[in-house]
N, C-alpha and C. Protein backbone atom coordinates (compact mmCIF):
# COMPACT_ATOMS: atom_id res chain seq x y z
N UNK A 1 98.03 96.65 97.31
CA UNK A 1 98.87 97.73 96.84
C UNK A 1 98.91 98.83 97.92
N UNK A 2 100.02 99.73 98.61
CA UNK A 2 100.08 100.60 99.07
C UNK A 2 99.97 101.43 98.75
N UNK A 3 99.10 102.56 99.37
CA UNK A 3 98.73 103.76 99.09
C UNK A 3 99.91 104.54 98.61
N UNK A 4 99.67 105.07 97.99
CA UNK A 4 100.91 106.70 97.61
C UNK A 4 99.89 108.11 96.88
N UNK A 5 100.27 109.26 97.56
CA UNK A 5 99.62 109.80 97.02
C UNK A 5 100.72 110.87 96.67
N UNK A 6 100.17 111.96 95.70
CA UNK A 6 101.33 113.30 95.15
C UNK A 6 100.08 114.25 95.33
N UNK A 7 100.92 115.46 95.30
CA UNK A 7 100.45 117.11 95.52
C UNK A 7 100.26 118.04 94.18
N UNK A 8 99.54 117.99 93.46
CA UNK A 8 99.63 118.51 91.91
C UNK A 8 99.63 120.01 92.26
N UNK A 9 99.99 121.19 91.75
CA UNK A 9 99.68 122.69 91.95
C UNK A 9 99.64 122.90 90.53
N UNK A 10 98.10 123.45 89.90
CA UNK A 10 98.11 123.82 89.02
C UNK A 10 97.71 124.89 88.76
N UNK A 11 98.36 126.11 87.81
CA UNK A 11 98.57 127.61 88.08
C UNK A 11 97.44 127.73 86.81
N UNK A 12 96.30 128.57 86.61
CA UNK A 12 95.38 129.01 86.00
C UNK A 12 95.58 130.65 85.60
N UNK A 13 96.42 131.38 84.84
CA UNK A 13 96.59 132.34 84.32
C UNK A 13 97.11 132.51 83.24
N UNK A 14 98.27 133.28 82.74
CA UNK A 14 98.81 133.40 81.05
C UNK A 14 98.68 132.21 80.55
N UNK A 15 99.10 130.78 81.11
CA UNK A 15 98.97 129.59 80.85
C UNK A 15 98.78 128.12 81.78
N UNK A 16 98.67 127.64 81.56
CA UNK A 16 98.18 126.07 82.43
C UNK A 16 99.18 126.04 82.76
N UNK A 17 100.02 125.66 83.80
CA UNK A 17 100.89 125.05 83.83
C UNK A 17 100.84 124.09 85.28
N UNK A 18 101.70 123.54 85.57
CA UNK A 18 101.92 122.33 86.66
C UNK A 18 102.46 122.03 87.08
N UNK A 19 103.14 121.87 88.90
CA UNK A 19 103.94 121.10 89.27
C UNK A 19 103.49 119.92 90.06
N UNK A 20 104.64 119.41 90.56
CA UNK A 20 104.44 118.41 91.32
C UNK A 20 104.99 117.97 92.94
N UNK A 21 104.66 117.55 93.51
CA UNK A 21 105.22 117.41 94.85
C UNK A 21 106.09 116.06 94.56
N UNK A 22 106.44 115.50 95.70
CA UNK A 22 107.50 114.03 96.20
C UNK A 22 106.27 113.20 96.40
N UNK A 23 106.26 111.61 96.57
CA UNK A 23 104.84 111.09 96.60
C UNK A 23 105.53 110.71 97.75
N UNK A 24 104.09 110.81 98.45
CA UNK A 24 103.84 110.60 100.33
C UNK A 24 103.31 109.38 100.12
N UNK A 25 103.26 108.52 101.56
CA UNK A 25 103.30 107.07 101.53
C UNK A 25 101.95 107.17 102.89
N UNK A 26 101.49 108.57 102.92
CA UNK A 26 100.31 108.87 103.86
C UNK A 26 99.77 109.87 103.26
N UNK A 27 98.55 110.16 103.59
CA UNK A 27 97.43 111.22 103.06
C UNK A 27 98.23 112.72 103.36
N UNK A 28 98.45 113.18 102.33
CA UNK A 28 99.60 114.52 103.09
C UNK A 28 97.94 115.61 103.47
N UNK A 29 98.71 116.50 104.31
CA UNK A 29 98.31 118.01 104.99
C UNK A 29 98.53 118.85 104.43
N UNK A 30 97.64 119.41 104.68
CA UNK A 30 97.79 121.40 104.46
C UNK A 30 99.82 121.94 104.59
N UNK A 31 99.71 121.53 105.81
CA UNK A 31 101.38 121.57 105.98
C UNK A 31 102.12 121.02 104.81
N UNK A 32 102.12 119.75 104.46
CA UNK A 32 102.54 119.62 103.17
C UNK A 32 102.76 119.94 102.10
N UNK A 33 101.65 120.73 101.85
CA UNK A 33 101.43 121.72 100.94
C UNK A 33 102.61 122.97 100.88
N UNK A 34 102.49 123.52 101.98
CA UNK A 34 103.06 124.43 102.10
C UNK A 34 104.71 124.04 101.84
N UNK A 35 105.46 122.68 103.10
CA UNK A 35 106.24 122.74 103.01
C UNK A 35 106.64 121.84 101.14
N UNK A 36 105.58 121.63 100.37
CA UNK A 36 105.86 121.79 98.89
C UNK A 36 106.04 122.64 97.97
N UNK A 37 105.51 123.75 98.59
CA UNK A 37 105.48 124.52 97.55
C UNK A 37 105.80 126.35 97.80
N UNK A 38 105.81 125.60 99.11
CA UNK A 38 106.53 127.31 99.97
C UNK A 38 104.98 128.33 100.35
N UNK A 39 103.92 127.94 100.46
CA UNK A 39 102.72 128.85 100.60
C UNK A 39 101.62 127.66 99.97
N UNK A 40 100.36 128.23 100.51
CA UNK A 40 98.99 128.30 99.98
C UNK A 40 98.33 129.42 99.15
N UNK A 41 98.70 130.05 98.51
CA UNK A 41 98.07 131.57 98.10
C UNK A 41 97.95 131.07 96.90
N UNK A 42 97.15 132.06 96.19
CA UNK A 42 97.41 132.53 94.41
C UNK A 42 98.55 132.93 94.08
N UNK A 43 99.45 133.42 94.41
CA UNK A 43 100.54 134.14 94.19
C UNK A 43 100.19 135.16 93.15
N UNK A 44 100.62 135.40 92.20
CA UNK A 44 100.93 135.92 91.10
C UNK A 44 99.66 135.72 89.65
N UNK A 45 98.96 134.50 90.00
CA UNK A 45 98.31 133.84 89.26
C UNK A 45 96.56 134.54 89.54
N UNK A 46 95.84 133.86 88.60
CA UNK A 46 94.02 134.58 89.01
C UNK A 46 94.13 133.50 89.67
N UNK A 47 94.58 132.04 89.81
CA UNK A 47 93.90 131.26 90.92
C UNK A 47 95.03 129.72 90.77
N UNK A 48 95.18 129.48 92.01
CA UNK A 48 95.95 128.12 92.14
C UNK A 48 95.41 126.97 92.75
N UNK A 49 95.52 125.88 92.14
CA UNK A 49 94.60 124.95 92.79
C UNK A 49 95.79 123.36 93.33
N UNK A 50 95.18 122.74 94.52
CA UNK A 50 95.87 121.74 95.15
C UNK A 50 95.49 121.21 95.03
N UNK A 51 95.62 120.31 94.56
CA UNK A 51 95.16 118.73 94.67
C UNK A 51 95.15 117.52 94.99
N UNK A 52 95.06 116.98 95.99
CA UNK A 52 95.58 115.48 96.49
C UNK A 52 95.37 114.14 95.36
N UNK A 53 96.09 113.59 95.00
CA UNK A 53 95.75 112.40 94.35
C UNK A 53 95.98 110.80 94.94
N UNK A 54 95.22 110.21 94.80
CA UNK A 54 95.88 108.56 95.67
C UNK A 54 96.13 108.17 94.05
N UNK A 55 97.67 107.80 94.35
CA UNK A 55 97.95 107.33 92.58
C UNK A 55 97.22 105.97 92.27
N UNK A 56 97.74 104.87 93.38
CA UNK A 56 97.08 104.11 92.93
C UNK A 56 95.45 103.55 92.21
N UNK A 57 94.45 104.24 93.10
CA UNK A 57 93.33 104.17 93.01
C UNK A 57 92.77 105.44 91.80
N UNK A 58 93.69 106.12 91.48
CA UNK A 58 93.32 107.48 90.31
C UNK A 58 92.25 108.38 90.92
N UNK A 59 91.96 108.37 92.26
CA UNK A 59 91.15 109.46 93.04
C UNK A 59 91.56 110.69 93.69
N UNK A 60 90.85 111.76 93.53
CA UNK A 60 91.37 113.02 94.11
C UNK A 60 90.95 113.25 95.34
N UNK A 61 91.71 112.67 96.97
CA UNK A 61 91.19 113.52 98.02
C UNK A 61 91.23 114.29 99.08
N UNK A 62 91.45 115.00 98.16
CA UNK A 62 91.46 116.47 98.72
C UNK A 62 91.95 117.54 98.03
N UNK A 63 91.72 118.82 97.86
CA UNK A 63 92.33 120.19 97.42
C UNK A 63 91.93 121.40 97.84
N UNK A 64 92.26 122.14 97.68
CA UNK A 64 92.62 123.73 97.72
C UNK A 64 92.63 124.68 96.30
N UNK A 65 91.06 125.43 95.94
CA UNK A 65 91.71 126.15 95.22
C UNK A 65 91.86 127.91 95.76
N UNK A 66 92.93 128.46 95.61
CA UNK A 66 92.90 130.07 95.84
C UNK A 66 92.87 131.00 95.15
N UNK A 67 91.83 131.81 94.96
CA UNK A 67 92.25 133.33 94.38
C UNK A 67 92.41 134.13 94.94
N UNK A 68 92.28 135.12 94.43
CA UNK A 68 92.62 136.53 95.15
C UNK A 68 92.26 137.13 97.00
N UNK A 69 91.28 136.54 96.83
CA UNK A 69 89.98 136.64 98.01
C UNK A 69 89.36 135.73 98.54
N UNK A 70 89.60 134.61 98.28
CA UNK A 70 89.04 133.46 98.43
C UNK A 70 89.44 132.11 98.12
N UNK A 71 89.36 131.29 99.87
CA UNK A 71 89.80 129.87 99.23
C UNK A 71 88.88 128.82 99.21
N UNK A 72 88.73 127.84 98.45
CA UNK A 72 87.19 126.42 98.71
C UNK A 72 88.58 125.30 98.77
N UNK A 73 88.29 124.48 99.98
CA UNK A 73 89.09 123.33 100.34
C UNK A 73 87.86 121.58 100.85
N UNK A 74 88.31 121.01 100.71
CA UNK A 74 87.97 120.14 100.75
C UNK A 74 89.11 118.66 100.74
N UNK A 75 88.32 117.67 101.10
CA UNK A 75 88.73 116.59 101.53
C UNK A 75 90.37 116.61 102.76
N UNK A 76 91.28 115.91 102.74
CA UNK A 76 92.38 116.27 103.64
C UNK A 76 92.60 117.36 103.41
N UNK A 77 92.37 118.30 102.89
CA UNK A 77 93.46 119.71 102.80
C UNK A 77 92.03 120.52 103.35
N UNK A 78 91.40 120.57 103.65
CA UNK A 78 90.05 120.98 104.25
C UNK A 78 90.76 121.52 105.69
């Protein structure tokens, strides 16, 4: 099976909510990110988090979460 992975951004304030990126057919980047979602920040939110997923295999690797002051990254988005 070929890899595919997607970009989850999930916003942690008034409510949960979630988007999604295009699924990449390679481990996406930090750049990716950005050019998904227009930035890396919290925006507006107490904290936004990235997430890499490999669909096939149901593993997360890599993310980004940001608040106000602070970001923790790991795996490709590291």
């Amino acid at each position: 099976m070929v890899p595919t992975f997607l970009i989850i951004l999930t916003n942690d304030s008034y409510s949960d909510d979630m988007r999604y990126s295009k699924v990449f057919d390679r481990v996406p980047t930090r750049q990716d990110v950005i050019d998904s979602f227009g930035s890396i920040d919290s925006g507006d939110h107490n904290t936004r988090t990235y997430t890499v997923l490999n669909i096939p295999d149901r593993t997360e690797v890599g993310g980004i979460t940001v608040t106000d002051d602070e970001e923790y990254s790991f795996g490709c988005l590291k």
